[in-house]
N, C-alpha and C. Protein backbone atom coordinates (compact mmCIF):
# COMPACT_ATOMS: atom_id res chain seq x y z
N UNK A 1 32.22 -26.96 27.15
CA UNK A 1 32.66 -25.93 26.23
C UNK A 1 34.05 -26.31 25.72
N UNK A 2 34.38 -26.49 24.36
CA UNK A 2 35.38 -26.64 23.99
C UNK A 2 36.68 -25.19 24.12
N UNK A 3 37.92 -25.77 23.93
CA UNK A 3 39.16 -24.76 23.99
C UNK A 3 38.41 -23.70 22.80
N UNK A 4 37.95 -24.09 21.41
CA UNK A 4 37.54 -22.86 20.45
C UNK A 4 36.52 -22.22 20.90
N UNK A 5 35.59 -22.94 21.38
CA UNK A 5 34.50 -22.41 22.03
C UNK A 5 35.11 -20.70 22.86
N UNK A 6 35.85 -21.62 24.13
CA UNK A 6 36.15 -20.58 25.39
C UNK A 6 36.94 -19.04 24.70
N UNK A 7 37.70 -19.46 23.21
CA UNK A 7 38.68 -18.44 23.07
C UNK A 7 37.74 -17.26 21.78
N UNK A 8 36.58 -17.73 21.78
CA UNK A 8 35.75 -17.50 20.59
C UNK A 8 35.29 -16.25 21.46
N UNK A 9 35.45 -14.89 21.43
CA UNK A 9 34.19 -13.50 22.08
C UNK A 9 32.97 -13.69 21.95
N UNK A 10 32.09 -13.69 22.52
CA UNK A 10 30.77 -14.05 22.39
C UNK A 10 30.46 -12.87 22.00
N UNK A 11 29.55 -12.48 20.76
CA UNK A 11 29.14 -11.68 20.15
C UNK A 11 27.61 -10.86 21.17
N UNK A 12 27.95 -9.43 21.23
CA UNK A 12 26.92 -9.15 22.13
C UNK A 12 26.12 -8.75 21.31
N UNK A 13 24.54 -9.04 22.38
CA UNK A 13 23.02 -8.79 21.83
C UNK A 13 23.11 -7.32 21.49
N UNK A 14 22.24 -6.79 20.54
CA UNK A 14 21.94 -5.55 20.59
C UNK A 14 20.79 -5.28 21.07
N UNK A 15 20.99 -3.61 21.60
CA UNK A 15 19.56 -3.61 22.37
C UNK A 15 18.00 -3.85 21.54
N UNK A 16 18.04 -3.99 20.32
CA UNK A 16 17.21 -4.16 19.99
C UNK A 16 16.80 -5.73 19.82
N UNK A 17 17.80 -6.89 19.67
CA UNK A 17 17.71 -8.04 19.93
C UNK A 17 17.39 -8.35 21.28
N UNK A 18 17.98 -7.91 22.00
CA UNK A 18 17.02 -8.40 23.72
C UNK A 18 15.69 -7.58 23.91
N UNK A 19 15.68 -6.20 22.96
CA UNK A 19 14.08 -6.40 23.59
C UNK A 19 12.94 -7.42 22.66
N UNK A 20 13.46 -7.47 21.49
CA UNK A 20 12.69 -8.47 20.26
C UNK A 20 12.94 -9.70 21.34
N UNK A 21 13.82 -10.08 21.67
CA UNK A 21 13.90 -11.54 22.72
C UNK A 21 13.21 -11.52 24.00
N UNK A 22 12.84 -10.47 25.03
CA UNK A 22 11.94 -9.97 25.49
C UNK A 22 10.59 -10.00 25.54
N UNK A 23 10.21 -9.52 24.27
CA UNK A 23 8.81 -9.63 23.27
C UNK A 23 8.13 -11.20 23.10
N UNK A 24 9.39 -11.73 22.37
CA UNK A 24 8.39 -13.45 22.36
C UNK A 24 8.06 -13.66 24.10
N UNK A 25 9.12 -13.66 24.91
CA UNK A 25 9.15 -14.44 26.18
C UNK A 25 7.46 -13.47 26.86
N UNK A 26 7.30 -12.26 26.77
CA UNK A 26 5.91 -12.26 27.13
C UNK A 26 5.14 -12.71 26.52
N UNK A 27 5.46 -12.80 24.86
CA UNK A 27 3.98 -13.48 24.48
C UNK A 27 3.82 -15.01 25.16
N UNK A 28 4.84 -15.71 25.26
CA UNK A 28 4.65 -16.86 26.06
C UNK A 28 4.44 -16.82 26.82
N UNK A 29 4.43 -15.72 27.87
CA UNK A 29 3.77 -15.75 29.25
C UNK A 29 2.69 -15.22 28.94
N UNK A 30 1.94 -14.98 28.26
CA UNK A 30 0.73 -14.63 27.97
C UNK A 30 -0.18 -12.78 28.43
N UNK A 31 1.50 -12.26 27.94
CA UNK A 31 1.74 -10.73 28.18
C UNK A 31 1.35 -9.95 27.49
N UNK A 32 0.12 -9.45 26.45
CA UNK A 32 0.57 -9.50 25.33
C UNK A 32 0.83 -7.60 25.36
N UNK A 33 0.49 -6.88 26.28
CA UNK A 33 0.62 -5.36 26.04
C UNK A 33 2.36 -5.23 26.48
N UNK A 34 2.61 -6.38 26.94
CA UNK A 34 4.38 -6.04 27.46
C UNK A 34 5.25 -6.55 26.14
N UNK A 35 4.15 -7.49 25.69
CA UNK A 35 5.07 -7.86 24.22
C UNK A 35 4.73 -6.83 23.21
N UNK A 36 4.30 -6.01 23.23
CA UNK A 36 3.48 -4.93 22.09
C UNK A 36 5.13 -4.19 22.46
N UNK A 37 5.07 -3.50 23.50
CA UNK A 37 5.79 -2.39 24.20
C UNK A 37 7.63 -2.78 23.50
N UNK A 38 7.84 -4.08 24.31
CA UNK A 38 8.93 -4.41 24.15
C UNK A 38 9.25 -5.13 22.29
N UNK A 39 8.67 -4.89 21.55
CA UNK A 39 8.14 -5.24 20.05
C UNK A 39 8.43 -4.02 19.63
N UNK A 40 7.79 -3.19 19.89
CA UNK A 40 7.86 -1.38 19.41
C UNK A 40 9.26 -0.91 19.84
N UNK A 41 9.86 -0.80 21.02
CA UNK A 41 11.02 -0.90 21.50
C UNK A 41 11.90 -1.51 20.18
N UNK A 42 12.05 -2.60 20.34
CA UNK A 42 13.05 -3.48 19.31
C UNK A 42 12.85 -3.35 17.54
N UNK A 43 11.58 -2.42 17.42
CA UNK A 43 12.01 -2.05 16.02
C UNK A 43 12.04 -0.73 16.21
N UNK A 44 11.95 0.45 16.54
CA UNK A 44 12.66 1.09 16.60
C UNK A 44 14.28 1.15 16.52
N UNK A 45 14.79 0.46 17.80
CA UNK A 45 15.90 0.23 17.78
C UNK A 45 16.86 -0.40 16.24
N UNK A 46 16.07 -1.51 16.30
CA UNK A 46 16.28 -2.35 14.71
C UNK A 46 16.25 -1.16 13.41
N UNK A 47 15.18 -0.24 13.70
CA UNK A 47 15.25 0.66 12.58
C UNK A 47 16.80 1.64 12.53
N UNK A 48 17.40 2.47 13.77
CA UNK A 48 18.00 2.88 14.05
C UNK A 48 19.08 1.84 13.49
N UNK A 49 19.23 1.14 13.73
CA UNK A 49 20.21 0.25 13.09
C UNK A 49 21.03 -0.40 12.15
N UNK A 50 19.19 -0.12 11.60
CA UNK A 50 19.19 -0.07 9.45
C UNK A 50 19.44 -1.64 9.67
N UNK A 51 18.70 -3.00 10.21
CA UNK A 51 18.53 -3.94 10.31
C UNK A 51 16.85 -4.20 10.25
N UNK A 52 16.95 -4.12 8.35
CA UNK A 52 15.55 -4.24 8.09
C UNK A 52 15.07 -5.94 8.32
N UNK A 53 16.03 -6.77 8.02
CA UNK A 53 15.30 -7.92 8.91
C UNK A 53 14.42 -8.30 10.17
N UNK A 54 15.34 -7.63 11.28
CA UNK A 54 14.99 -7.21 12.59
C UNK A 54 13.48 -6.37 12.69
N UNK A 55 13.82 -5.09 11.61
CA UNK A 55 12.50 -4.43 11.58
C UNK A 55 11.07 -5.19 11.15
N UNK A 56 11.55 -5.93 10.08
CA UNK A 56 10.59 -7.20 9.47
C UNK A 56 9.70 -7.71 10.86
N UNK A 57 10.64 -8.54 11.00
CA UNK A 57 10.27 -9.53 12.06
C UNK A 57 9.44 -8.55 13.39
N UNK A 58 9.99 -7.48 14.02
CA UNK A 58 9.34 -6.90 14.98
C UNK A 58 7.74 -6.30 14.48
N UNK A 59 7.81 -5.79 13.47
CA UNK A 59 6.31 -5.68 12.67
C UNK A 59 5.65 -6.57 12.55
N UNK A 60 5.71 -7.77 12.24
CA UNK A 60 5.19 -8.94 12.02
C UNK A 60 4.02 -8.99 13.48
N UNK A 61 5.21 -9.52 14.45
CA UNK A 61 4.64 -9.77 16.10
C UNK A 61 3.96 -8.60 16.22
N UNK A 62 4.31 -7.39 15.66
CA UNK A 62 2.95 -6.43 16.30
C UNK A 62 1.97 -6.30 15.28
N UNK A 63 1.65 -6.75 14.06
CA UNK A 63 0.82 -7.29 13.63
C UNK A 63 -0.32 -8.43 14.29
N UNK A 64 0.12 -9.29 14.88
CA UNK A 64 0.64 -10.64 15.30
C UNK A 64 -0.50 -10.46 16.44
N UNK A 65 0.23 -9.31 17.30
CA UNK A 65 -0.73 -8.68 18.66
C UNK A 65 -1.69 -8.17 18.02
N UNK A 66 -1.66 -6.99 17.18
CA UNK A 66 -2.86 -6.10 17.31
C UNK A 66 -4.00 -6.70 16.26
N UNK A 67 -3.59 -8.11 15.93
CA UNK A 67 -4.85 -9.06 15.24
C UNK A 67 -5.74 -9.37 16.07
N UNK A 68 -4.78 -10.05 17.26
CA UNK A 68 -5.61 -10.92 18.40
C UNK A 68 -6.37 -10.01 19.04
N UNK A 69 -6.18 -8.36 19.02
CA UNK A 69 -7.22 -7.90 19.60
C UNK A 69 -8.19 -6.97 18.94
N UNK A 70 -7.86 -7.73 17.81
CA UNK A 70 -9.47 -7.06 16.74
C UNK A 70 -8.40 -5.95 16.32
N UNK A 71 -7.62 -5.18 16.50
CA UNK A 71 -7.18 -3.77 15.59
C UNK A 71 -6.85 -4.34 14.37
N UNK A 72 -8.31 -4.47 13.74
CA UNK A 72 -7.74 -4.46 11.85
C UNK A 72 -6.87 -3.75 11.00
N UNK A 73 -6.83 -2.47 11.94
CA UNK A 73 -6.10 -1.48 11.01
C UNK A 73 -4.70 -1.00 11.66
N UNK A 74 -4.89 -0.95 12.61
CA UNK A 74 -3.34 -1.24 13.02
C UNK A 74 -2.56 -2.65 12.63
N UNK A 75 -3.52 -3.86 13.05
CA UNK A 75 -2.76 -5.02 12.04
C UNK A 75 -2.10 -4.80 10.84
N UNK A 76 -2.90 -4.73 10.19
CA UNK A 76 -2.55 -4.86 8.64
C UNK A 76 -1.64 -3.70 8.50
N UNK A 77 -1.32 -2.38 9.02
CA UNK A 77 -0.35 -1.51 8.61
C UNK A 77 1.12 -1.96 9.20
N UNK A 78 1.10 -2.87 10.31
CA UNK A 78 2.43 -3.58 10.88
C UNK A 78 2.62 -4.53 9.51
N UNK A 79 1.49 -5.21 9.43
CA UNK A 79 2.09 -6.94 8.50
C UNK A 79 2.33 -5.79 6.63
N UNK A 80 1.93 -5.01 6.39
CA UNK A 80 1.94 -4.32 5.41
C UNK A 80 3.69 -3.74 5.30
N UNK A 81 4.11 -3.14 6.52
CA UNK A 81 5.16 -2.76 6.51
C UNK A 81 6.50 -4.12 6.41
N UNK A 82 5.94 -5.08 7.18
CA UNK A 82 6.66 -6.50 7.10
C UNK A 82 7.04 -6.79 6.28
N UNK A 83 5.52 -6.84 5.01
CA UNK A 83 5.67 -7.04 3.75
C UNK A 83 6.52 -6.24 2.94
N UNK A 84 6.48 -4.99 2.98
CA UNK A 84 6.89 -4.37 1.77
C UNK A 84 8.80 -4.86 2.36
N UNK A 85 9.23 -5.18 3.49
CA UNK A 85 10.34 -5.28 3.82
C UNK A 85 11.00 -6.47 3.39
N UNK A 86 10.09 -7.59 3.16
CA UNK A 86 10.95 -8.62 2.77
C UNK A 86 10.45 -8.78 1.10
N UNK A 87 9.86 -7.97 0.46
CA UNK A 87 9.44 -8.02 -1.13
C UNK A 87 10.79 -7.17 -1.18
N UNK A 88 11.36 -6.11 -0.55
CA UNK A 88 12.62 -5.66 -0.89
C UNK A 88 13.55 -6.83 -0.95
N UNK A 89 14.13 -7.49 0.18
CA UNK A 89 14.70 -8.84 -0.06
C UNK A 89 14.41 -9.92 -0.38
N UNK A 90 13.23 -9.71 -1.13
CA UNK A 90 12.54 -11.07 -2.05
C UNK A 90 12.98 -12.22 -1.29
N UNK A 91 11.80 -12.37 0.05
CA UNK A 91 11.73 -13.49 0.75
C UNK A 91 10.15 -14.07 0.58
N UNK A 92 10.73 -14.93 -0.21
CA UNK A 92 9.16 -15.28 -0.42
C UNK A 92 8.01 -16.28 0.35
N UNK A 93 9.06 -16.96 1.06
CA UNK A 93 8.26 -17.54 2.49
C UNK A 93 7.67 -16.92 3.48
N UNK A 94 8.61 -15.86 3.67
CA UNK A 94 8.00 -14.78 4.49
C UNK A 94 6.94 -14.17 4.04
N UNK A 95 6.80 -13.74 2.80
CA UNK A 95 6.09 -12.66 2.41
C UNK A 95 4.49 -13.74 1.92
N UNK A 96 5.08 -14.99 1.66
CA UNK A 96 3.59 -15.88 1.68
C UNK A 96 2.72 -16.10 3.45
N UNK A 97 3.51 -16.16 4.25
CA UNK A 97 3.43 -16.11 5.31
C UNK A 97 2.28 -14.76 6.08
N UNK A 98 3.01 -13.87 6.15
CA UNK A 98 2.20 -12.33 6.10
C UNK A 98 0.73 -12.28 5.41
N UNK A 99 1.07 -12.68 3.88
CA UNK A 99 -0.49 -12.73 2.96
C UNK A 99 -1.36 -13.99 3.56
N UNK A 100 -0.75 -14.95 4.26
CA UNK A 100 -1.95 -15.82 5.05
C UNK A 100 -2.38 -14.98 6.56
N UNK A 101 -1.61 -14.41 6.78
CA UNK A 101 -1.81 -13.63 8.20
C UNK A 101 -3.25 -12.94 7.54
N UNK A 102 -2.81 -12.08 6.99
CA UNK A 102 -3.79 -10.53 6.36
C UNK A 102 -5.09 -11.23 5.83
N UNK A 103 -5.11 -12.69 4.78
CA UNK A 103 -6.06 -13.38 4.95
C UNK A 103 -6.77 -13.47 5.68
N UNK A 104 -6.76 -14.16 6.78
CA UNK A 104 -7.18 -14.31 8.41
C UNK A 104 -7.61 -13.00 8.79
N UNK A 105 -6.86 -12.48 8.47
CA UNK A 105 -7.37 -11.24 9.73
C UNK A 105 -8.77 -10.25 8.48
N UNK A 106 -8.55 -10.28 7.53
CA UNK A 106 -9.74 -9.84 6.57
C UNK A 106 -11.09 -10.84 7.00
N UNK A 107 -10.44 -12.03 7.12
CA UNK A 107 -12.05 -12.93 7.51
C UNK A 107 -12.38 -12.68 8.57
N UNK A 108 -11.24 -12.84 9.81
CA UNK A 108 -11.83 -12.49 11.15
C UNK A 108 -12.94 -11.21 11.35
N UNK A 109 -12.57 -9.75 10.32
CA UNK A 109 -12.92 -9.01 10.27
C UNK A 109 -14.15 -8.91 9.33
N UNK A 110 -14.51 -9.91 8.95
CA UNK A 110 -16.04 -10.28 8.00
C UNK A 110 -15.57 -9.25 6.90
N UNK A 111 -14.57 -8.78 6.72
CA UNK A 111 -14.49 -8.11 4.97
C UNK A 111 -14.52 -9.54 4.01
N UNK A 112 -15.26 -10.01 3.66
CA UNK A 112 -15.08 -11.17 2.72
C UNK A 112 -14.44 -11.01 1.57
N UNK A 113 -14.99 -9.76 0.78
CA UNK A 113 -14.48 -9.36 -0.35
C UNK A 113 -12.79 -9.72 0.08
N UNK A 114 -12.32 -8.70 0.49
CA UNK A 114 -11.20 -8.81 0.95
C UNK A 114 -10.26 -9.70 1.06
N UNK A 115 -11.58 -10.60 1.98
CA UNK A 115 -10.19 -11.95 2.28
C UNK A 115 -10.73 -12.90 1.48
N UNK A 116 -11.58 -12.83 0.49
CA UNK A 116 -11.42 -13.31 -1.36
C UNK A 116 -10.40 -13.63 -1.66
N UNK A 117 -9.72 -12.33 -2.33
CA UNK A 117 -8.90 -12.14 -2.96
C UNK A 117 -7.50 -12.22 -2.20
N UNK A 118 -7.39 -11.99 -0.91
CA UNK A 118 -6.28 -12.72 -0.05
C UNK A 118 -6.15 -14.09 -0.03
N UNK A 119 -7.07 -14.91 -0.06
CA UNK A 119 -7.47 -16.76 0.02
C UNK A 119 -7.14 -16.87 -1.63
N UNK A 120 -7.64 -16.48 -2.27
CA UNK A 120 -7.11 -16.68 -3.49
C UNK A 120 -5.74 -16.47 -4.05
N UNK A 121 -5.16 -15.38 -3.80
CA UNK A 121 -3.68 -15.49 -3.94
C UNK A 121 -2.66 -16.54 -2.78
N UNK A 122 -3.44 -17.18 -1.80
CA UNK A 122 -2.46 -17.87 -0.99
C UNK A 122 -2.50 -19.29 -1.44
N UNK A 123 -4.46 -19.83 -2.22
CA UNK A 123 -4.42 -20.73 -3.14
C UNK A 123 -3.75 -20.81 -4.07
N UNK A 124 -3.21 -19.58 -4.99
CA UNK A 124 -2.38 -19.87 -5.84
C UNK A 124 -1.16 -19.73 -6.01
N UNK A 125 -0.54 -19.52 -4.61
CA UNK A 125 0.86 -19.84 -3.77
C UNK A 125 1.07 -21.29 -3.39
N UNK A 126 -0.24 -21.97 -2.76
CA UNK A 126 0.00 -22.93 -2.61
C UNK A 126 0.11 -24.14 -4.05
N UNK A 127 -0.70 -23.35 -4.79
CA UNK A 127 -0.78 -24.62 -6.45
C UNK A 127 0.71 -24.48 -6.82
N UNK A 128 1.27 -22.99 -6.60
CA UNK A 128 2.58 -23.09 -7.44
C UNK A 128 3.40 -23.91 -6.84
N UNK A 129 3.67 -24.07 -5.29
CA UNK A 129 4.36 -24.60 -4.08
C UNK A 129 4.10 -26.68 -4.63
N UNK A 130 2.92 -26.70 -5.38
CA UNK A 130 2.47 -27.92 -5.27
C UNK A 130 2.12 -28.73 -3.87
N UNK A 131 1.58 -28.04 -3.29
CA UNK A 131 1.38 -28.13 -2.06
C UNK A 131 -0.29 -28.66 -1.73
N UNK A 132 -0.84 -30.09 -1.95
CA UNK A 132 -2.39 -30.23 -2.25
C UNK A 132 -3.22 -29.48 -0.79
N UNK A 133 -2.21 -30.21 0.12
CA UNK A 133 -2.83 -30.32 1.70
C UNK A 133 -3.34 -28.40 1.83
N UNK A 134 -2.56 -27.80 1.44
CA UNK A 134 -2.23 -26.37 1.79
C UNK A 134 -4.07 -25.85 1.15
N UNK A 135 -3.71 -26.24 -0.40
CA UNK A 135 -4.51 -25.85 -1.41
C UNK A 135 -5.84 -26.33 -0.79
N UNK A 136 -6.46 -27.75 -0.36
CA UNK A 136 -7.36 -28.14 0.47
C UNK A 136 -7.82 -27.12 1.20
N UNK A 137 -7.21 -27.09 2.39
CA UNK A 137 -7.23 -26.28 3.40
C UNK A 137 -7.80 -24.85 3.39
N UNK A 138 -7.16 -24.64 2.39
CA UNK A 138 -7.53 -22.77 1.63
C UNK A 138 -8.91 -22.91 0.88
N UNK A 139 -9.15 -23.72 0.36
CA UNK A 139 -10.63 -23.91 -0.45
C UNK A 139 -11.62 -24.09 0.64
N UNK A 140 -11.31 -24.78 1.76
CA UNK A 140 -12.31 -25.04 2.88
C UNK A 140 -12.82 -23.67 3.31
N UNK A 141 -11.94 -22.72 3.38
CA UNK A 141 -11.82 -21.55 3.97
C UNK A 141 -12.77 -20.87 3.20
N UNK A 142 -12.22 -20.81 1.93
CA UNK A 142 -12.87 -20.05 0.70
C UNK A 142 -14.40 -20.39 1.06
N UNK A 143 -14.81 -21.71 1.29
CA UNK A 143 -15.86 -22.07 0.95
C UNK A 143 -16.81 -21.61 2.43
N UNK A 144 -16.24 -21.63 3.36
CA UNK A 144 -16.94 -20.91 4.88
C UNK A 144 -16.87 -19.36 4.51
N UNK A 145 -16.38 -18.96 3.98
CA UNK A 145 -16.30 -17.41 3.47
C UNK A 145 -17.70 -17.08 2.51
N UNK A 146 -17.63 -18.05 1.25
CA UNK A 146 -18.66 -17.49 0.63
C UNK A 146 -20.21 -18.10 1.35
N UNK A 147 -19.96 -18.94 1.96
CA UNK A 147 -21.17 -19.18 2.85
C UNK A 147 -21.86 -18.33 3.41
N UNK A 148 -21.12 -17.73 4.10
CA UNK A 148 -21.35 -16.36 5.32
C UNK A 148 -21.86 -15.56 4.57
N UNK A 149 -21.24 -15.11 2.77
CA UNK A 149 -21.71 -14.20 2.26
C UNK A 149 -22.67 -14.15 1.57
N UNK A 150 -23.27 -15.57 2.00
CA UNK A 150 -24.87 -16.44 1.24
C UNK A 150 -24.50 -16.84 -0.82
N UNK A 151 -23.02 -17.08 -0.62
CA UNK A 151 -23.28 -17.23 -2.27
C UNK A 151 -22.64 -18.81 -2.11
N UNK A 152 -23.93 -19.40 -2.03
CA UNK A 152 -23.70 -21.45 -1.86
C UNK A 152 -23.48 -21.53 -3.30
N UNK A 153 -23.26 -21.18 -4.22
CA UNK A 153 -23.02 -22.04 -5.68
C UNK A 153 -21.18 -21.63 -5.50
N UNK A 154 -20.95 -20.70 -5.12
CA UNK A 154 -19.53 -20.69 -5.25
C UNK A 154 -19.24 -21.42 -3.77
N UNK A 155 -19.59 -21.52 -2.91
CA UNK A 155 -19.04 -22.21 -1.58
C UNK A 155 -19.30 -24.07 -2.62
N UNK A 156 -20.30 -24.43 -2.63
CA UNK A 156 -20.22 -25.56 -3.56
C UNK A 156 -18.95 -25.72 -4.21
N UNK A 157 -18.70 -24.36 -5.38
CA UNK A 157 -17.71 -25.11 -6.44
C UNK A 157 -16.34 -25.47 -5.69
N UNK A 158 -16.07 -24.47 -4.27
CA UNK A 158 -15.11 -24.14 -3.36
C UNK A 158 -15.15 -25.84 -3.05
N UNK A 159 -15.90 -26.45 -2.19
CA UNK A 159 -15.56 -28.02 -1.82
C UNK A 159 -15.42 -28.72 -2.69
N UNK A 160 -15.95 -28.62 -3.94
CA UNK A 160 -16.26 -30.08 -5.01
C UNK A 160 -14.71 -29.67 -5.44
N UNK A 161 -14.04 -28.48 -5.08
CA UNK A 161 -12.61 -28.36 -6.06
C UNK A 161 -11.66 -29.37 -4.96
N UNK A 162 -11.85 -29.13 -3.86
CA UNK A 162 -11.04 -29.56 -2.37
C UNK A 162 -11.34 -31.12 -2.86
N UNK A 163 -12.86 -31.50 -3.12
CA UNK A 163 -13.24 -33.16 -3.34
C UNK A 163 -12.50 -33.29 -3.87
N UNK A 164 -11.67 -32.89 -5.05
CA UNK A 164 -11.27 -33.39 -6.44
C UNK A 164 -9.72 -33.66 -6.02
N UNK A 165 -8.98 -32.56 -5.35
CA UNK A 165 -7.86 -32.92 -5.28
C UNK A 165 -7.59 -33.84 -3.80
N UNK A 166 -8.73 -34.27 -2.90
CA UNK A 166 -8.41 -35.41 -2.04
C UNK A 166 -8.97 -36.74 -3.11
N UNK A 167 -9.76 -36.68 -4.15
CA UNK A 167 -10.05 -37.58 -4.99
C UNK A 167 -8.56 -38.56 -5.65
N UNK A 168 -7.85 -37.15 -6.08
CA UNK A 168 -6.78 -37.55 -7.00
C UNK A 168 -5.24 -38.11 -6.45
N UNK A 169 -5.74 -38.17 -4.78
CA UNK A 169 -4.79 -39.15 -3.89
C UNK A 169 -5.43 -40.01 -3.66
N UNK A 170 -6.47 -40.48 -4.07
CA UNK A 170 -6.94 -41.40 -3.27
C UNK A 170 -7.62 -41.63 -2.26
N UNK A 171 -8.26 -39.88 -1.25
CA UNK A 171 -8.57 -40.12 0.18
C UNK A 171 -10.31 -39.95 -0.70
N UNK A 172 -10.49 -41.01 -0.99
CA UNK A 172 -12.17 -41.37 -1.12
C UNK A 172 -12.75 -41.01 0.08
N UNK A 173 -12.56 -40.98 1.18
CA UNK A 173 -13.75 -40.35 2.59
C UNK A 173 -13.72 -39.30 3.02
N UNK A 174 -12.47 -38.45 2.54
CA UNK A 174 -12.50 -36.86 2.35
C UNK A 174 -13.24 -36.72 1.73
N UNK A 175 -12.67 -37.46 0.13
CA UNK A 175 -13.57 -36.73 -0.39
C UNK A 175 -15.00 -36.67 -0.82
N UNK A 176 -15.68 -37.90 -0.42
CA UNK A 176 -17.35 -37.88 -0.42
C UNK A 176 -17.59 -37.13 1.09
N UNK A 177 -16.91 -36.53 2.18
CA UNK A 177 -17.28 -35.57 2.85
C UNK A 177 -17.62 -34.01 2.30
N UNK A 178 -16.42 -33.68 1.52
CA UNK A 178 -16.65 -32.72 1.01
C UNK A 178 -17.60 -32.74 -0.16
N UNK A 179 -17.47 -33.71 -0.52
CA UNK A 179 -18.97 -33.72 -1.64
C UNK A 179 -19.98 -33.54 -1.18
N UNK A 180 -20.30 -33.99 -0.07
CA UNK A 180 -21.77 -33.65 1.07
C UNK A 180 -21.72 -32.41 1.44
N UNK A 181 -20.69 -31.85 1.58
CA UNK A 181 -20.77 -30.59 2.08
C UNK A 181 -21.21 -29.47 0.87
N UNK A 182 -20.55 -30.21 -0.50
CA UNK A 182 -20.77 -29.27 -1.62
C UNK A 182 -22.84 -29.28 -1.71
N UNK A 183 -22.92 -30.13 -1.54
CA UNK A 183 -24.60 -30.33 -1.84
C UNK A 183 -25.62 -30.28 -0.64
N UNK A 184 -25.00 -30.10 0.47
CA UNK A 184 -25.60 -29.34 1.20
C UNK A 184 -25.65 -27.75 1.24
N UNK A 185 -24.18 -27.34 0.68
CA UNK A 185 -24.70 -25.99 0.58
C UNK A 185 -25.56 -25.35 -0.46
N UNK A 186 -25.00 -26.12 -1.78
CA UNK A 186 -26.40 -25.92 -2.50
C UNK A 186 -27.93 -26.03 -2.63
N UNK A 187 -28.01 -26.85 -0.98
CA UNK A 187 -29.29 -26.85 -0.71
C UNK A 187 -29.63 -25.36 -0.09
N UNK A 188 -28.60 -24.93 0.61
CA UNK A 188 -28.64 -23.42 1.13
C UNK A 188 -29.29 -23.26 2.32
């Protein structure tokens, strides 16, 4: 520890930062009703505080939890509140972040419709981002989505789009995979 170091006050946690610090350390121990508890704890507190960051972030993780155990609707009203918190501070990593969460959790939950139009706005987060790998990735999705919902001409157009942009790097064995995949589903 340096002389500035030692003469520097160490800035104390607030109680709502040690229980949010709390919260991860059970989810890593694989706690997850002690990380719910101590999550709820720390935004409260965070709210009391008027540290809508803090509040952000503690919604998120209880989003986060009540995905992993199927509560669709408690999910999405945590990651909803997340959201509307950092569209106030126009954080847009964050708030792309959340809309891939709510994605996920619409598919997990077989609303397809739903997580349509969620996969589609995170595809066209990722085109703006210029981001191919991302955009890939999201069309794969798209395309196991409309599968499930038996509509193979759009799961088709979903891979042959993914073919095209591993085409236009160059990964030729992506992309005649996904070309097989496009024409197998149109076999149906």
């Amino acid at each position: 520890m340096t002389e500035q170091q030692k003469q520097e006050p160490q800035e104390e946690k607030s109680q709502a930062q040690l229980d949010y610090e709390a919260g991860v350390e059970f989810l890593k121990n694989l706690e997850p009703a002690q990380a719910a508890n101590a999550f709820h704890n720390a935004l409260i507190a965070y709210e009391i505080e008027g540290n809508d960051i803090g509040a952000a972030n503690a919604s998120d993780k209880l989003g986060d939890i009540c995905a992993s155990r199927g509560d669709v609707a408690a999910a999405m009203s945590h990651y909803d509140r997340a959201y509307a918190i950092c569209q106030k501070h126009t954080d847009r990593f964050s708030l792309f972040s959340i809309e891939k969460k709510k994605a996920k959790l619409m598919y997990d939950a077989k609303d397809y419709d739903q997580a349509i139009r969620l996969y589609d706005e995170v595809l066209d987060e990722y085109s703006a981002l210029r981001n191919p790998q991302g955009s890939v990735d999201t069309l794969e999705i798209l395309a196991e989505i409309y599968l499930a919902k038996g509509d193979t001409s759009k799961a088709a157009d979903a891979y042959r789009t993914a073919a095209s942009i591993h085409q236009n790097f160059r990964h030729s064995r992506h992309a005649e995979k996904l070309r097989a995949k496009a024409a197998e589903a149109e076999k149906g």
